[in-house]
Protein backbone atom coordinates (compact mmCIF):
# COMPACT_ATOMS: atom_id res chain seq x y z
CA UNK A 1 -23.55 -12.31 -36.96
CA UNK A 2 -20.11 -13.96 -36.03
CA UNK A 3 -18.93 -16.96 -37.44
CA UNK A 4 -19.27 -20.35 -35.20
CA UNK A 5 -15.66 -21.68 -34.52
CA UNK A 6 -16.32 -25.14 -32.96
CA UNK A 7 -16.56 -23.99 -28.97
CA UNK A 8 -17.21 -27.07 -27.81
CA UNK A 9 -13.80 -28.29 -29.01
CA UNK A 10 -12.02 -25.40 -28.23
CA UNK A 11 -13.14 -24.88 -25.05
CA UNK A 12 -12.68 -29.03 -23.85
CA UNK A 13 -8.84 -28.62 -25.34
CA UNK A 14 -8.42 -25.85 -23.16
CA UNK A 15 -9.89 -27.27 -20.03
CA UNK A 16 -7.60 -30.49 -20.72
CA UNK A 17 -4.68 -27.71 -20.34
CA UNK A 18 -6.00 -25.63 -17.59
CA UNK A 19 -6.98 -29.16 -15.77
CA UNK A 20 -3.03 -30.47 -15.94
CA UNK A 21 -2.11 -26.85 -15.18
CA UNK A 22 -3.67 -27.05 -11.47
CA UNK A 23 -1.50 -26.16 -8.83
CA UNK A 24 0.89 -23.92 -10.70
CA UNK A 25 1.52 -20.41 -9.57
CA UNK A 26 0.27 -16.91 -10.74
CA UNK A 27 -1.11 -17.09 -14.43
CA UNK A 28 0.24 -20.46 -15.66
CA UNK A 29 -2.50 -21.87 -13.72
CA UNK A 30 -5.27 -19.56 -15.69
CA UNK A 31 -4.53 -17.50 -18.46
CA UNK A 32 -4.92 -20.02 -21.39
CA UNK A 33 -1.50 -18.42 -23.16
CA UNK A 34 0.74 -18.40 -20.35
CA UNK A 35 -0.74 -22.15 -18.94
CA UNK A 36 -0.20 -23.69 -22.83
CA UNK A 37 3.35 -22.73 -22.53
CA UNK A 38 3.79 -23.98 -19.65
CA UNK A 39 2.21 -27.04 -19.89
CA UNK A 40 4.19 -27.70 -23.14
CA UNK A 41 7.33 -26.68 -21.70
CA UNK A 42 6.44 -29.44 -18.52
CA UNK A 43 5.87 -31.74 -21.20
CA UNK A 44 9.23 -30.98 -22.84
CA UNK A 45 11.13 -31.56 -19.25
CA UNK A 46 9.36 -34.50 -18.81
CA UNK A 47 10.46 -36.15 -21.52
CA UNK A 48 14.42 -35.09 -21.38
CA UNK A 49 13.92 -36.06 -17.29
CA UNK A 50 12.68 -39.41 -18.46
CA UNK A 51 15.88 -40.25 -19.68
CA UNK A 52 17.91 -38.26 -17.57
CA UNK A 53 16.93 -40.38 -14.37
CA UNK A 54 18.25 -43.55 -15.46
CA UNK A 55 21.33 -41.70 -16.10
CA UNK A 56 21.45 -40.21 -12.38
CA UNK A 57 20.29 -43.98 -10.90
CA UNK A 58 23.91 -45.19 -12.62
CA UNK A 59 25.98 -43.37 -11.18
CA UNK A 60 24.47 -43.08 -7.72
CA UNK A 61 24.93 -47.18 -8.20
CA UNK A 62 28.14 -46.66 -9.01
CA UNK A 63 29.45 -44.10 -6.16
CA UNK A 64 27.69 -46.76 -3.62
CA UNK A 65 29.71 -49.42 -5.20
CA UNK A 66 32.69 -47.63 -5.38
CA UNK A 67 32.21 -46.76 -1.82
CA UNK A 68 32.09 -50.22 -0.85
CA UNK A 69 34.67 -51.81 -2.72
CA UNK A 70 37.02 -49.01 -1.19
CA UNK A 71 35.91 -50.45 2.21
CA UNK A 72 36.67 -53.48 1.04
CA UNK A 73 40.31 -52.72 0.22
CA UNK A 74 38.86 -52.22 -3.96
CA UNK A 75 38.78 -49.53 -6.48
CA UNK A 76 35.70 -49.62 -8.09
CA UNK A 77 37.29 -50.40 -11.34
CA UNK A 78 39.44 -53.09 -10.28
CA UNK A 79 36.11 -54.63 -8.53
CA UNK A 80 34.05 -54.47 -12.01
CA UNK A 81 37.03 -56.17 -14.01
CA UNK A 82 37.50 -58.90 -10.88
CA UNK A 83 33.53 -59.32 -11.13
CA UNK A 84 33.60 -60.11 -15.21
CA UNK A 85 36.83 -62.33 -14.93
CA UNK A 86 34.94 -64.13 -12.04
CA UNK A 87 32.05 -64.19 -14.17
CA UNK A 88 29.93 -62.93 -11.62
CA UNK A 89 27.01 -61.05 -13.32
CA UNK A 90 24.81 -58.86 -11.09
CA UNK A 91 24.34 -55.66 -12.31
CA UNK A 92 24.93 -52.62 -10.68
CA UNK A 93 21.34 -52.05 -9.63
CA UNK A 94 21.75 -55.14 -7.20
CA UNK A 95 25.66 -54.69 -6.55
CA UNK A 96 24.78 -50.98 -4.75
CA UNK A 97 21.41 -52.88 -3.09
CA UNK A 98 24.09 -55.40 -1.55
CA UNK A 99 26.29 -52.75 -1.11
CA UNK A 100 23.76 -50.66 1.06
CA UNK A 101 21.50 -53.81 2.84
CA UNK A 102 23.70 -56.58 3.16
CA UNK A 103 27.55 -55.30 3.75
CA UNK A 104 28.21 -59.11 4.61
CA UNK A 105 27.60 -60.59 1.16
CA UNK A 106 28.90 -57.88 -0.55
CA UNK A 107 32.21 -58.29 1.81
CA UNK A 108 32.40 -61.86 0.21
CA UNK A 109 31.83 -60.96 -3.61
CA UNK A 110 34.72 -58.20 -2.57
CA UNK A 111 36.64 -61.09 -1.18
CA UNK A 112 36.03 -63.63 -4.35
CA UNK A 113 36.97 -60.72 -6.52
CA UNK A 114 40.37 -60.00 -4.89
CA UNK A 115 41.25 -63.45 -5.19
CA UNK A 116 40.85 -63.26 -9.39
C-alpha cells in the first residue's frame, strides 16, 4: 500500500498556482512544472518592475519638464537650480502635471525662475 503524502495540502498549493496561472498560454497555464516556473518567474518580474516604475515615472517627469522649460526659453537644468535658489519646492511629480494641464502657471514659475 503507498504511503499517504498530505494530498490535501499538496493539491490546495497547487491550485493556488494553477489559479494565479489563469490566462497564460500553452502549458504554463496547466502543467504544474511549467506553471510553478512561471508563476515564480512573474513573481520575480514583479518585484524588479516594482521598483523599476518609479524609476520610468522620473524621468518621463523630467522629459515633460524639460520640454517645457525649453518652451519657456529654459534648460531643464538651469530651471531646477532657478527653482531651489527661488526656493520654490514642488516636486517633479507636480512640476510635469503643471507642465502638461496648466501651461499658464507653469509659464509664470518659468518666468520667476529666469528672474533668479
Amino acid at each position: 500500500m503507498p504511503r499517504a503524502k498530505n494530498r490535501v495540502a499538496s493539491r490546495k498549493r497547487r491550485k493556488k498556482i494553477l489559479k494565479a496561472n489563469a490566462g497564460y498560454f500553452g502549458k504554463r497555464k496547466n502543467c504544474i512544472r511549467v506553471a510553478s516556473a512561471a508563476f515564480f518567474r512573474a513573481g520575480q518580474y514583479a518585484y524588479r518592475d516594482r521598483r523599476v516604475k518609479k524609476r520610468d515615472f522620473r524621468s518621463l517627469w523630467i522629459v515633460r519638464i524639460n520640454a517645457a522649460a525649453r518652451a519657456n526659453g529654459l534648460t531643464y537644468g538651469k530651471f531646477i537650480a532657478g527653482c531651489k535658489a527661488k526656493g520654490i519646492e514642488l516636486n517633479r511629480k507636480t512640476l510635469a502635471y503643471l507642465a502638461l494641464h496648466e501651461p499658464a502657471a507653469f509659464a509664470r514659475i518659468a518666468q520667476t525662475v529666469k528672474a533668479a
